[in-house]
PDB file of N, CA and C in Angstrom:
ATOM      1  N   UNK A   1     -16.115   1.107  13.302  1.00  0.00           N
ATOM      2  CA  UNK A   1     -14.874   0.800  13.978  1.00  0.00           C
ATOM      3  C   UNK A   1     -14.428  -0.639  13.706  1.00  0.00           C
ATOM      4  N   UNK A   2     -15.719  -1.350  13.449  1.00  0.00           N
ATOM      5  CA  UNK A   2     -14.919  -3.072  13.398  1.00  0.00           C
ATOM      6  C   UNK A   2     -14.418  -2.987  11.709  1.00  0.00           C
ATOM      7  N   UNK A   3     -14.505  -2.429  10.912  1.00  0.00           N
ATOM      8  CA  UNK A   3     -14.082  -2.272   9.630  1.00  0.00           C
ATOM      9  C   UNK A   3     -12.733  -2.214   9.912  1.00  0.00           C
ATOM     10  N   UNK A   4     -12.025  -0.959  10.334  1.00  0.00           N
ATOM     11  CA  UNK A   4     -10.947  -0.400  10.831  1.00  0.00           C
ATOM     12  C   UNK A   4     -10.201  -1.446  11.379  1.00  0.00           C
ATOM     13  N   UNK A   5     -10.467  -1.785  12.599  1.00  0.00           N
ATOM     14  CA  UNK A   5     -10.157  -3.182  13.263  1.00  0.00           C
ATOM     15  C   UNK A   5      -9.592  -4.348  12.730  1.00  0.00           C
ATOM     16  N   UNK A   6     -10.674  -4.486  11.725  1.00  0.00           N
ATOM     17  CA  UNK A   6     -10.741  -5.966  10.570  1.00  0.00           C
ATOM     18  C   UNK A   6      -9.161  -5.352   9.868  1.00  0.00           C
ATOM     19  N   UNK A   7      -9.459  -4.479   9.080  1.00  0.00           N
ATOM     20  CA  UNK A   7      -8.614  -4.032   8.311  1.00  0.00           C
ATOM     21  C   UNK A   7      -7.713  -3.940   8.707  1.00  0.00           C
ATOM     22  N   UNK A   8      -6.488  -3.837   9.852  1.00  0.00           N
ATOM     23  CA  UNK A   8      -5.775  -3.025  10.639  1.00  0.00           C
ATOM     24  C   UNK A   8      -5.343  -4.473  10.501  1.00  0.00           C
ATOM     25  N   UNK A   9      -5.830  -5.333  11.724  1.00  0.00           N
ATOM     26  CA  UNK A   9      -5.250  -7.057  11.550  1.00  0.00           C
ATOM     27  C   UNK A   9      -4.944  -7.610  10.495  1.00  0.00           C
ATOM     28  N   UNK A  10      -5.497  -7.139   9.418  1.00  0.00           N
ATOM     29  CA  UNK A  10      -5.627  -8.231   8.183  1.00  0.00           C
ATOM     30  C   UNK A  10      -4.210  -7.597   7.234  1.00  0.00           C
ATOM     31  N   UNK A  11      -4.062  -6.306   7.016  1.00  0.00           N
ATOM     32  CA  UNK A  11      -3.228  -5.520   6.039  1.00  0.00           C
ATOM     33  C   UNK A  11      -1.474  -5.792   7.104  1.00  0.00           C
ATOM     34  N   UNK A  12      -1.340  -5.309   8.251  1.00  0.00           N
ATOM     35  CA  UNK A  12      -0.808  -5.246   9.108  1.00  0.00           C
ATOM     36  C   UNK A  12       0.628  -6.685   8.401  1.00  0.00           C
ATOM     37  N   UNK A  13       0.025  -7.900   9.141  1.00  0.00           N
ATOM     38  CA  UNK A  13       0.676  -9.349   8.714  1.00  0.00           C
ATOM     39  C   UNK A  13       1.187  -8.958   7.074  1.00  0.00           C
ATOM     40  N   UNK A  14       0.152  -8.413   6.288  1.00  0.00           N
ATOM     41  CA  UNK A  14       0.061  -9.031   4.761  1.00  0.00           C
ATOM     42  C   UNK A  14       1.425  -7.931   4.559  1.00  0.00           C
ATOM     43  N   UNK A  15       1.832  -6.719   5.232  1.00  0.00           N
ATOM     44  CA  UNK A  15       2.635  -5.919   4.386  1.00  0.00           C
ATOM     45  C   UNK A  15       3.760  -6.256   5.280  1.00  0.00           C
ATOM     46  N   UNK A  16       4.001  -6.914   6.343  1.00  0.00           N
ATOM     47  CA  UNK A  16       5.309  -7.436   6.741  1.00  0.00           C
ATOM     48  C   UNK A  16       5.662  -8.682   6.184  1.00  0.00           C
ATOM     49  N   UNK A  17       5.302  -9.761   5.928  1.00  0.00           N
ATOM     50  CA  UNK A  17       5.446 -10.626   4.983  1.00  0.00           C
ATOM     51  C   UNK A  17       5.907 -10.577   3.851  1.00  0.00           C
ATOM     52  N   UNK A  18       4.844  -9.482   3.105  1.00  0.00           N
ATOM     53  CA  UNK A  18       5.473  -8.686   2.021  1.00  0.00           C
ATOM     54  C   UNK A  18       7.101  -8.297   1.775  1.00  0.00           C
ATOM     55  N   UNK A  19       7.146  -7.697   2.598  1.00  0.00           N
ATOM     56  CA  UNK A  19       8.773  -7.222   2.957  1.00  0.00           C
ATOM     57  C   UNK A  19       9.368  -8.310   2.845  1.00  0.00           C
ATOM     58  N   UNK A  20       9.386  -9.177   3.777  1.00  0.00           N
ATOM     59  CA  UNK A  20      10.225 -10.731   3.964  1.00  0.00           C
ATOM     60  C   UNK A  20      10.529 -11.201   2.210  1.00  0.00           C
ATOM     61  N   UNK A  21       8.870 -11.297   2.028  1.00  0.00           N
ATOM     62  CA  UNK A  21       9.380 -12.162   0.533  1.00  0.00           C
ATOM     63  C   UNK A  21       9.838 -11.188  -0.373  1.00  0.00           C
ATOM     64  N   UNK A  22      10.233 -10.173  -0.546  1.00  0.00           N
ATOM     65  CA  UNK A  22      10.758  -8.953  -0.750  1.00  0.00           C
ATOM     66  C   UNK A  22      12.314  -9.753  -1.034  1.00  0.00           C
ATOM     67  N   UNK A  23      12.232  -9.593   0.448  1.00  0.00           N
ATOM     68  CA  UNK A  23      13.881  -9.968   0.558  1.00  0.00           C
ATOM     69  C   UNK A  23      14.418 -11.379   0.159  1.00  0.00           C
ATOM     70  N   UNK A  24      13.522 -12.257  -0.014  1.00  0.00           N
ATOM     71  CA  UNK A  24      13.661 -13.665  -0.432  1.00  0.00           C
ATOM     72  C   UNK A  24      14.178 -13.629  -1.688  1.00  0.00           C
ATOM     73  N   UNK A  25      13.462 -13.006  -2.534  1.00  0.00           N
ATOM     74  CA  UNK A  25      13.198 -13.021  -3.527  1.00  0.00           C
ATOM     75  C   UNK A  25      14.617 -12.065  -4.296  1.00  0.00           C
ATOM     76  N   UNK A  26      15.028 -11.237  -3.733  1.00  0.00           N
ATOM     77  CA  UNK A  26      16.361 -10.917  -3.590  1.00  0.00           C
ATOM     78  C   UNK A  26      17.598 -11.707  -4.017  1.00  0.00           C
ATOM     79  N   UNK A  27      17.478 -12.220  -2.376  1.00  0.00           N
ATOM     80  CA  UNK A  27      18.851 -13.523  -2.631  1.00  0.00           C
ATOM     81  C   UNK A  27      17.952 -14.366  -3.657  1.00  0.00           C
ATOM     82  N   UNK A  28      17.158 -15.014  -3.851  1.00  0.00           N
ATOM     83  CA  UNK A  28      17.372 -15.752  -5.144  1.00  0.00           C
ATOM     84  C   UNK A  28      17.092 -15.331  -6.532  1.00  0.00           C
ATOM     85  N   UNK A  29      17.695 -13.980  -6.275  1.00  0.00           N
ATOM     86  CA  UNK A  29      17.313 -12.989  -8.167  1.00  0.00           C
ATOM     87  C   UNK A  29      16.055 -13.338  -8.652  1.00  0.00           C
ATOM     88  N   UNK A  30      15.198 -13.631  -8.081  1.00  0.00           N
ATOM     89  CA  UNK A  30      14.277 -13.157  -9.005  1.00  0.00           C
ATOM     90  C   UNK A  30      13.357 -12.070  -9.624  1.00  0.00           C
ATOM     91  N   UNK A  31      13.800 -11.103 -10.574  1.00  0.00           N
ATOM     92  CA  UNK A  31      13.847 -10.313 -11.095  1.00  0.00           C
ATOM     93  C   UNK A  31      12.445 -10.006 -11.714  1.00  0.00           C
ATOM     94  N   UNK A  32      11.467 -10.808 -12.335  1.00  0.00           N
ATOM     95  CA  UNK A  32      10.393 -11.244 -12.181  1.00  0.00           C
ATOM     96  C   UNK A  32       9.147 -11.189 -11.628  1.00  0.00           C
ATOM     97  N   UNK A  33       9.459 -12.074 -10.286  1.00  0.00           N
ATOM     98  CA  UNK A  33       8.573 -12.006  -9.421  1.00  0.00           C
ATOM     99  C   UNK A  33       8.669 -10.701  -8.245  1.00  0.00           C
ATOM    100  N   UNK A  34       9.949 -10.170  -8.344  1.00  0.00           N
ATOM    101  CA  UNK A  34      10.292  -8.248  -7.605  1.00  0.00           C
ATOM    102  C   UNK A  34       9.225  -7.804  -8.369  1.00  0.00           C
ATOM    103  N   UNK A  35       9.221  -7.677  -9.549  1.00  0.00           N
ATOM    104  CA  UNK A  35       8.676  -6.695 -10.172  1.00  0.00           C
ATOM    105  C   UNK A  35       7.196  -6.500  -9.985  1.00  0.00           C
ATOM    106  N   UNK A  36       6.578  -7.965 -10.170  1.00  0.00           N
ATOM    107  CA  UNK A  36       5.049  -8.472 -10.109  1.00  0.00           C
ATOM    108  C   UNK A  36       4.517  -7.922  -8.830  1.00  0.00           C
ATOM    109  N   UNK A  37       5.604  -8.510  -7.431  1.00  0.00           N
ATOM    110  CA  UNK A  37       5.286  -7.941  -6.086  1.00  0.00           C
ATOM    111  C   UNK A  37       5.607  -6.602  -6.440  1.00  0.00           C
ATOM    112  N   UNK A  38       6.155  -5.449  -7.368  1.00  0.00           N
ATOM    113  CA  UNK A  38       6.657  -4.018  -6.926  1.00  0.00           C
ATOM    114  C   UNK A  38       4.497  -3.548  -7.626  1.00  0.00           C
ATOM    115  N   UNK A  39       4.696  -4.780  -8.826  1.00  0.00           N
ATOM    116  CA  UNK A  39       3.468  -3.857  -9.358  1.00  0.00           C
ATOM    117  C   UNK A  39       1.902  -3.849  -8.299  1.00  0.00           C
ATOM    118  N   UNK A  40       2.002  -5.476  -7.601  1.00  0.00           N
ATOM    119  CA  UNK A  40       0.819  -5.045  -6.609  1.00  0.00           C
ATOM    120  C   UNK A  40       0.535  -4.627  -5.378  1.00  0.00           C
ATOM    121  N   UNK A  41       1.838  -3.836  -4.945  1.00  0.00           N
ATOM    122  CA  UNK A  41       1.951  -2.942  -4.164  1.00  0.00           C
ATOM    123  C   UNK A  41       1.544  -1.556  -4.283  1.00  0.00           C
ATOM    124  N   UNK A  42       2.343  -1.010  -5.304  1.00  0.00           N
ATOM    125  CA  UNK A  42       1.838  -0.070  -6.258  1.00  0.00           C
ATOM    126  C   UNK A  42       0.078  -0.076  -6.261  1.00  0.00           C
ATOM    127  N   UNK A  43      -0.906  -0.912  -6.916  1.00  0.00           N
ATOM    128  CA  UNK A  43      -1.762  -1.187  -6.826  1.00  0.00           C
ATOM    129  C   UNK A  43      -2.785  -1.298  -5.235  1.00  0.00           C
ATOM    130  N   UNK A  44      -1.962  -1.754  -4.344  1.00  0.00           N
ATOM    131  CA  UNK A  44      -2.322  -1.578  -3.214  1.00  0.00           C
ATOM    132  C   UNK A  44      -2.661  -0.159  -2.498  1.00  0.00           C
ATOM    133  N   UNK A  45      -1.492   0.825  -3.016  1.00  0.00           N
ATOM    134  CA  UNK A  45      -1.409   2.092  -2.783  1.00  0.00           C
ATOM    135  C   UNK A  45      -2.396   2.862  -3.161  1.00  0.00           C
ATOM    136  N   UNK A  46      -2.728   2.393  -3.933  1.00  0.00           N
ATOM    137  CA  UNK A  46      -3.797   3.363  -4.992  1.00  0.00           C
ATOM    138  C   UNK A  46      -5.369   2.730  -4.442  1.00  0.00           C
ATOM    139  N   UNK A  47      -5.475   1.480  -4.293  1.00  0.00           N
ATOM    140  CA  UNK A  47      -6.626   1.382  -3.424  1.00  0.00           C
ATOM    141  C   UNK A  47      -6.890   2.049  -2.207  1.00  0.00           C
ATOM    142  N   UNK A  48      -5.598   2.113  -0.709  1.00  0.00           N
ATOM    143  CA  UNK A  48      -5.789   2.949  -0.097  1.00  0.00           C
ATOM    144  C   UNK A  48      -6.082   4.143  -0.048  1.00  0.00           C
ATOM    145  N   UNK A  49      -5.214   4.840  -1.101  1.00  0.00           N
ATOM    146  CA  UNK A  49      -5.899   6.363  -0.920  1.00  0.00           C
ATOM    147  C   UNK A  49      -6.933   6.305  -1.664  1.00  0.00           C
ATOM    148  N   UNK A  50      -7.400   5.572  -2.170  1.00  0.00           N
ATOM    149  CA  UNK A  50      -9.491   5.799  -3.208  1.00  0.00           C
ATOM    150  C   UNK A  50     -10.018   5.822  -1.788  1.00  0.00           C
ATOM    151  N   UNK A  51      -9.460   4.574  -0.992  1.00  0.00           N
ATOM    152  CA  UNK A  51     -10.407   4.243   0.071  1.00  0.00           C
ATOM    153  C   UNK A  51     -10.266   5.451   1.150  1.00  0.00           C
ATOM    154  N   UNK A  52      -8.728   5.510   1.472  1.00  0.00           N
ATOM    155  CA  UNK A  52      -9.257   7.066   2.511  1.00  0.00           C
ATOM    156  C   UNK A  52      -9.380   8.679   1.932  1.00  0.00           C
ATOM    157  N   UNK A  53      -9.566   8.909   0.704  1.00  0.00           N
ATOM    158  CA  UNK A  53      -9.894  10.151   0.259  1.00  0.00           C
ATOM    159  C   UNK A  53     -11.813  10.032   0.039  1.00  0.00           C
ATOM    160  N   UNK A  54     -11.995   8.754  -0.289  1.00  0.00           N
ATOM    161  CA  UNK A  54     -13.200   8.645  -0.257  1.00  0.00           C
ATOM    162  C   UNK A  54     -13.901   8.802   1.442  1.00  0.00           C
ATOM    163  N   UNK A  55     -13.151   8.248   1.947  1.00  0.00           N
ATOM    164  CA  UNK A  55     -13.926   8.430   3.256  1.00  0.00           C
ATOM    165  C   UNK A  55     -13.689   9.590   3.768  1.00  0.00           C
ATOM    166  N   UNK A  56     -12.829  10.174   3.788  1.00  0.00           N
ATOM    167  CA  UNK A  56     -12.687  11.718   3.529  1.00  0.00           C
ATOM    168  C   UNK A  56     -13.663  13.113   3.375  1.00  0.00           C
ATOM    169  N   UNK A  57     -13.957  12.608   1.888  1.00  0.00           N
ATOM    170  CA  UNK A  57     -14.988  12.933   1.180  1.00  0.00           C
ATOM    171  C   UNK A  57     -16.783  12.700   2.171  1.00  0.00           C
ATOM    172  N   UNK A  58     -16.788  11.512   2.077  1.00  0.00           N
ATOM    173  CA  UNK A  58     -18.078  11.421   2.648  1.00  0.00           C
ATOM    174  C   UNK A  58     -17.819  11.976   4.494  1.00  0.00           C
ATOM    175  N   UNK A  59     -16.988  12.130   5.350  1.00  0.00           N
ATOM    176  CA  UNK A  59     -16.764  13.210   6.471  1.00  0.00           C
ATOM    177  C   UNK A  59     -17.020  14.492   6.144  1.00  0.00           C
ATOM    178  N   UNK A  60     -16.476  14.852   5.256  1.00  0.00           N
ATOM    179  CA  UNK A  60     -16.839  15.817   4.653  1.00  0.00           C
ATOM    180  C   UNK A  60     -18.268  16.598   4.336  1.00  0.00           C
ATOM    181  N   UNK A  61     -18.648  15.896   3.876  1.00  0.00           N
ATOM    182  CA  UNK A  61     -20.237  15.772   3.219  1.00  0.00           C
ATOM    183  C   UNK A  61     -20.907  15.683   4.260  1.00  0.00           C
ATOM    184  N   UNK A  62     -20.938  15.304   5.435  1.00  0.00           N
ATOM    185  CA  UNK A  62     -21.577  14.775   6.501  1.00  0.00           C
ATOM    186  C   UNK A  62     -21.312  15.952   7.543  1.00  0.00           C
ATOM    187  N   UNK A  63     -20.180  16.503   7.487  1.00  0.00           N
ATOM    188  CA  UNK A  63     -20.226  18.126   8.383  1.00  0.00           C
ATOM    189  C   UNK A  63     -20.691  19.230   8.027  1.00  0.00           C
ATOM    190  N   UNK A  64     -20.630  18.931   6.364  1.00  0.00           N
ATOM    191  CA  UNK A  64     -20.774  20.270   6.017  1.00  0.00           C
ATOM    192  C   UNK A  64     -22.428  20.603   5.014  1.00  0.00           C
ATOM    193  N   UNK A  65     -22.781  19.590   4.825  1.00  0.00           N
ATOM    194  CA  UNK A  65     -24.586  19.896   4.288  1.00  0.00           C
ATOM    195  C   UNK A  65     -25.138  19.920   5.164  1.00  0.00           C
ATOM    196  N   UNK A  66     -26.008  21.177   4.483  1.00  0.00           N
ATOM    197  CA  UNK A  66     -27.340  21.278   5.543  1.00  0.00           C
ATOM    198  C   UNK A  66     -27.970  20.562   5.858  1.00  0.00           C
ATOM    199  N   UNK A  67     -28.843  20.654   6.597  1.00  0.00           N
ATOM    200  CA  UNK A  67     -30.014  19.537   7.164  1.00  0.00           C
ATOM    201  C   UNK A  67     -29.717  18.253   7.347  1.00  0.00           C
ATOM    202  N   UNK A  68     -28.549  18.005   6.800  1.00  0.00           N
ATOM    203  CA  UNK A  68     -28.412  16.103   7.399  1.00  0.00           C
ATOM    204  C   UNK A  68     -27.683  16.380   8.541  1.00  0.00           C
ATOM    205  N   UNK A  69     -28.684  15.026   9.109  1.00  0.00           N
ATOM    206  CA  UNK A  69     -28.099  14.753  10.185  1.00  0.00           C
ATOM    207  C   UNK A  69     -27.283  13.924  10.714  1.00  0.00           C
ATOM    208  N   UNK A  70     -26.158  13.512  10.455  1.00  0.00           N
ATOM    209  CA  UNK A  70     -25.219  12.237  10.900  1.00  0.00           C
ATOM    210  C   UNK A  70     -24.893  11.915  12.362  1.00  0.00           C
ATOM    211  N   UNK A  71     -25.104  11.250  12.759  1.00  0.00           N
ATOM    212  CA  UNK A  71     -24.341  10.838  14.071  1.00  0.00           C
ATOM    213  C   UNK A  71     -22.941  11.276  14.565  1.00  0.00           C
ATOM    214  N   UNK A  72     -22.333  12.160  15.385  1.00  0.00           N
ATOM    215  CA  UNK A  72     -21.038  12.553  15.677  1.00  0.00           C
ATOM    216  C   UNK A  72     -19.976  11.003  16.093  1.00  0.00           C
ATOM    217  N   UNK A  73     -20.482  10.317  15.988  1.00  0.00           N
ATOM    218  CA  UNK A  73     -19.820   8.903  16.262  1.00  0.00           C
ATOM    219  C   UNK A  73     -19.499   7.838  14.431  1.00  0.00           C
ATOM    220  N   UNK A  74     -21.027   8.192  14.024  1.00  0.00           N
ATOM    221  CA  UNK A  74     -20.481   7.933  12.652  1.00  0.00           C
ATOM    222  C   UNK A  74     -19.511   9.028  12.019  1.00  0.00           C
ATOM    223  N   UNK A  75     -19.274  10.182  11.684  1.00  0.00           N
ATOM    224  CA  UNK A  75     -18.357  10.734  11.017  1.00  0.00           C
ATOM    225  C   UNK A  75     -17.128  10.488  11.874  1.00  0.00           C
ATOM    226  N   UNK A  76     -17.076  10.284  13.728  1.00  0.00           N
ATOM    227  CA  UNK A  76     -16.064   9.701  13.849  1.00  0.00           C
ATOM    228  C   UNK A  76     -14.981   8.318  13.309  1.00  0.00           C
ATOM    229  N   UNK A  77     -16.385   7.902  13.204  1.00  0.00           N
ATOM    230  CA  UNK A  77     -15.814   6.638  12.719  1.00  0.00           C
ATOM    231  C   UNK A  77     -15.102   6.756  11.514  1.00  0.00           C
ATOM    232  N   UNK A  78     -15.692   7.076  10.565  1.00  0.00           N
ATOM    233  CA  UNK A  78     -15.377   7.588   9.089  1.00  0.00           C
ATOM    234  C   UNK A  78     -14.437   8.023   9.045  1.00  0.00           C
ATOM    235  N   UNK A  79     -13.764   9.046   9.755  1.00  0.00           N
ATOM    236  CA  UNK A  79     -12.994   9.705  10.172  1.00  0.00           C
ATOM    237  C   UNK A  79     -11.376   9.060  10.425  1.00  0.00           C
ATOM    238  N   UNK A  80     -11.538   8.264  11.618  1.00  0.00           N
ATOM    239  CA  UNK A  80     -10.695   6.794  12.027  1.00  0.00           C
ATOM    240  C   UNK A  80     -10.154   6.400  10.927  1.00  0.00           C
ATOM    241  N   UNK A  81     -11.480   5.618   9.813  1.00  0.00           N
ATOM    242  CA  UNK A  81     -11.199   4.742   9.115  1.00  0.00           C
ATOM    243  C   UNK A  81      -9.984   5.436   7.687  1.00  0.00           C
ATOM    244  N   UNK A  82     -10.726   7.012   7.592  1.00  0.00           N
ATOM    245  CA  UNK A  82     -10.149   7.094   6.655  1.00  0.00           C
ATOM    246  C   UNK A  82      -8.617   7.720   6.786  1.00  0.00           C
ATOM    247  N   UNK A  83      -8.186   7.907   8.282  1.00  0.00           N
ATOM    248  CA  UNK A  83      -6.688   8.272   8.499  1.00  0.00           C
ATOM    249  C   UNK A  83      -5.994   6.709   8.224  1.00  0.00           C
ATOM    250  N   UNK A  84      -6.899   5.712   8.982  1.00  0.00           N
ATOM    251  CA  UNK A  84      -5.969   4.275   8.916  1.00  0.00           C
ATOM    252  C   UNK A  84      -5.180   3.912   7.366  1.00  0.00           C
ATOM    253  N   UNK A  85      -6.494   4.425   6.468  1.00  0.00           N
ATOM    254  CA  UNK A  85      -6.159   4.050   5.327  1.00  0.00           C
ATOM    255  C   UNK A  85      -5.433   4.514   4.176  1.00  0.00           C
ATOM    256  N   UNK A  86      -5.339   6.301   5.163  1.00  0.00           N
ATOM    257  CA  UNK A  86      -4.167   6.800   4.456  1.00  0.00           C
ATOM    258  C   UNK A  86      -2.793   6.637   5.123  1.00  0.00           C
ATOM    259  N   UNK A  87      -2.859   6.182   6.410  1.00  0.00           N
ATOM    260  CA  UNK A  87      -1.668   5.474   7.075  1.00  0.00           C
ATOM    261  C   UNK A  87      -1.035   4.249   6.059  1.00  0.00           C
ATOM    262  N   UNK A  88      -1.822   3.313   6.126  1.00  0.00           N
ATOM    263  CA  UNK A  88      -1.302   2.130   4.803  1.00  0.00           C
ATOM    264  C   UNK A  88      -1.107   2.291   3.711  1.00  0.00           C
ATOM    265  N   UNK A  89      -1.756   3.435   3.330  1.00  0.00           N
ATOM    266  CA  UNK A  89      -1.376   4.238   1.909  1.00  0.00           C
ATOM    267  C   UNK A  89       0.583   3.929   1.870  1.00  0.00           C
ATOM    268  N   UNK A  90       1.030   4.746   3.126  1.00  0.00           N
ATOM    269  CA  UNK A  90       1.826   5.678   3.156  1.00  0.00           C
ATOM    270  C   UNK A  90       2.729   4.440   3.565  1.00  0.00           C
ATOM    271  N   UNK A  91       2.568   3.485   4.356  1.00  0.00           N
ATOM    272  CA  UNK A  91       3.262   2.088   4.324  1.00  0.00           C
ATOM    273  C   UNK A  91       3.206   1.132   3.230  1.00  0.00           C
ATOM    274  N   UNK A  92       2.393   1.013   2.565  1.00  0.00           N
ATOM    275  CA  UNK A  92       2.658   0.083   1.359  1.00  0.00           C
ATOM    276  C   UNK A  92       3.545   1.085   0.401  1.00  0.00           C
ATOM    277  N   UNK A  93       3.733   2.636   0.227  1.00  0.00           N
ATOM    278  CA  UNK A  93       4.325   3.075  -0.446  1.00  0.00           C
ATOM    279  C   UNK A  93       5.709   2.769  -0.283  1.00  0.00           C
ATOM    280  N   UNK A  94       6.034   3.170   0.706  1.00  0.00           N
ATOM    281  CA  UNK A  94       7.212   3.171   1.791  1.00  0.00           C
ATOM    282  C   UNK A  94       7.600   1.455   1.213  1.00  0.00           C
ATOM    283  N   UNK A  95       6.882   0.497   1.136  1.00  0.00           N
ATOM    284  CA  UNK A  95       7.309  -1.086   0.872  1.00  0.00           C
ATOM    285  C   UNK A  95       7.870  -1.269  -0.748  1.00  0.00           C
ATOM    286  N   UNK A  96       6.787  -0.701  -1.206  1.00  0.00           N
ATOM    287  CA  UNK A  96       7.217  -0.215  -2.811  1.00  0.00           C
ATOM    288  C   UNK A  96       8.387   0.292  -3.094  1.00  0.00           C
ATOM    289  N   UNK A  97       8.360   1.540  -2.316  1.00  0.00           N
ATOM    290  CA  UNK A  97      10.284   1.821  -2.925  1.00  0.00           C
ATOM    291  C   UNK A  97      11.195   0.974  -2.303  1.00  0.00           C
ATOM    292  N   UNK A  98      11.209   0.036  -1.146  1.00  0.00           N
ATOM    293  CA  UNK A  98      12.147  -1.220  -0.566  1.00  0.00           C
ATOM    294  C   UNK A  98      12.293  -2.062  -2.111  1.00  0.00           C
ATOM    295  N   UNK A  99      11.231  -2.048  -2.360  1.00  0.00           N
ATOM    296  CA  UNK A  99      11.432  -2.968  -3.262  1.00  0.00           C
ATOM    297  C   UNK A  99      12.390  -2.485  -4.372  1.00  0.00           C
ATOM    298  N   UNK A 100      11.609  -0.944  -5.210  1.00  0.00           N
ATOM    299  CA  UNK A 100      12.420  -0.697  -5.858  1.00  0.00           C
ATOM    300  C   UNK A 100      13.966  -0.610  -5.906  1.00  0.00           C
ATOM    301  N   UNK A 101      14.484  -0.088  -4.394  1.00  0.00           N
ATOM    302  CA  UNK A 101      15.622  -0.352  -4.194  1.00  0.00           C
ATOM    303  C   UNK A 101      16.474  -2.049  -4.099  1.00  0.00           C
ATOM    304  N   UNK A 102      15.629  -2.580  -4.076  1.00  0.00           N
ATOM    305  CA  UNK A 102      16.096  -4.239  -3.847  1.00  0.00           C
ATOM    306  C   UNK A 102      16.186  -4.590  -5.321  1.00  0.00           C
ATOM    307  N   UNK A 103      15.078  -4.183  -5.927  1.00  0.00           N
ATOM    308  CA  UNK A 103      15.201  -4.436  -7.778  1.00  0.00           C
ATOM    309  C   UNK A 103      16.365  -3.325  -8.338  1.00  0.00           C
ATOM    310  N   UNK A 104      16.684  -2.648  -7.855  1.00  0.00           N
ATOM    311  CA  UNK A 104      18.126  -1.509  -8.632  1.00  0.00           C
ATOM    312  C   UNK A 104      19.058  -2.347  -7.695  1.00  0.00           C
ATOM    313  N   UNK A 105      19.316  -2.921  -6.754  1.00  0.00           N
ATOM    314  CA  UNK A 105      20.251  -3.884  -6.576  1.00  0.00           C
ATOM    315  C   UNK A 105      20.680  -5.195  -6.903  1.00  0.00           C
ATOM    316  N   UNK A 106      19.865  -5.434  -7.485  1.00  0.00           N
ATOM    317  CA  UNK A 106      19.811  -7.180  -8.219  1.00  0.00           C
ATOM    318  C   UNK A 106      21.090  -7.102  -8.917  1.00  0.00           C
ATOM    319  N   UNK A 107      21.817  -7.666  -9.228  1.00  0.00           N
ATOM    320  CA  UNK A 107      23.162  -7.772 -10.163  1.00  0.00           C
ATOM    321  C   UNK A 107      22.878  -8.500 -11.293  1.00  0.00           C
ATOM    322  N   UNK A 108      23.225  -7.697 -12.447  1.00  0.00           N
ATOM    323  CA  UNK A 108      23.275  -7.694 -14.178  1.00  0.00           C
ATOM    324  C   UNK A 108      23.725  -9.400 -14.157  1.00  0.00           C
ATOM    325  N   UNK A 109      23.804 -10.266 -14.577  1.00  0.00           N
ATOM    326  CA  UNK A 109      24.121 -11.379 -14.967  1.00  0.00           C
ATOM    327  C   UNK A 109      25.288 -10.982 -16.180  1.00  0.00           C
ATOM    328  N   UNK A 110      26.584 -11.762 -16.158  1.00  0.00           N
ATOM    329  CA  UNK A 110      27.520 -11.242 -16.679  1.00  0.00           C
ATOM    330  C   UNK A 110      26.727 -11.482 -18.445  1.00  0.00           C
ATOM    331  N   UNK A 111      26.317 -12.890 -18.985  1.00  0.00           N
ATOM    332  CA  UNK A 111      25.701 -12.884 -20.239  1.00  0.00           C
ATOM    333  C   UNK A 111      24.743 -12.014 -20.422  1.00  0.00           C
ATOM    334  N   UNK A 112      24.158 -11.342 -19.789  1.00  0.00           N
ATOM    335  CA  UNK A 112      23.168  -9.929 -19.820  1.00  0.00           C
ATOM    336  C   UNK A 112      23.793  -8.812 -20.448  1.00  0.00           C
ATOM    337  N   UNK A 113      24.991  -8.446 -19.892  1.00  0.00           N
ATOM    338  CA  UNK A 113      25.719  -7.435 -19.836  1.00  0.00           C
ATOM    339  C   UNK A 113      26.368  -7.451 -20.909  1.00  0.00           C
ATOM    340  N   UNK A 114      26.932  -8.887 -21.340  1.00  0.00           N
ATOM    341  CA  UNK A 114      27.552  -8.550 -22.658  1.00  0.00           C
ATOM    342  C   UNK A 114      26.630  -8.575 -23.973  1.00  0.00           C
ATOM    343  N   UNK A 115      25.705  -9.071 -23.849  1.00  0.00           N
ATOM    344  CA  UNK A 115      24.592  -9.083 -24.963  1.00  0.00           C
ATOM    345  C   UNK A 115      24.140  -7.320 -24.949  1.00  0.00           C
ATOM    346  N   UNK A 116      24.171  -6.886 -23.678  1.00  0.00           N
ATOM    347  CA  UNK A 116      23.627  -5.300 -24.105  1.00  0.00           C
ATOM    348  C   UNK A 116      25.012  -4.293 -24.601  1.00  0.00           C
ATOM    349  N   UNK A 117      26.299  -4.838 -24.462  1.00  0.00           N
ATOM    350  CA  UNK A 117      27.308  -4.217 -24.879  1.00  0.00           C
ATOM    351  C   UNK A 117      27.321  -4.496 -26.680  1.00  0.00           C
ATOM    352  N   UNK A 118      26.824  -5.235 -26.925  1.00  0.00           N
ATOM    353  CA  UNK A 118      26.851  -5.516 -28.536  1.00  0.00           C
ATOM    354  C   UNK A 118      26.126  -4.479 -29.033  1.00  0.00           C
TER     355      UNK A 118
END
């Protein structure tokens, strides 16, 4: 449970912030650094669900083989941890397409536009 906990406080701040400089980064076009933040979000996503399909997995494993014996408090736990982490899955995704939509809104720079009209 203090995993969960830890995690919950720590991700929580980091993906509202996120957003903010999201939007910073917006008004001052940088086109760039959207992208860098779109890619380690993206990346973020994909750690969560390893992390809650894996824990998943081992709940799994822990109800359903014979003879072991797990604690009904540990697979709870496991359990907890691995909805939280498909919860943040599903919020850093959710931050990812903000972004993408903030990067399909950026405006073409008029010398951009005519260099790709040539």
């Amino acid at each position: 449970m203090t995993v969960t906990i830890t995690l919950t406080v720590a991700i929580l701040p980091r993906i509202y912030l996120a957003s903010i400089r999201a939007e910073e980064l917006f008004l001052e076009q940088e086109i760039g650094l959207l992208r860098e933040l779109l890619a380690e979000h993206n990346a973020w996503v994909v750690r969560h669900l390893g992390c809650g399909l894996g824990a998943l997995a081992l709940v799994w494993i822990a109800k359903t083989s014979p003879g072991m014996e797990v604690p009904g408090l540990l697979a709870e736990a496991m359990a907890i941890y691995a909805a939280s982490s498909l919860f943040f899955a599903g919020l850093e995704s959710l931050l990812a397409q903000k972004i993408t939509r903030i990067l399909a809104a950026v405006p073409v720079k008029a010398g951009a536009r005519e260099r790709d009209q040539r």
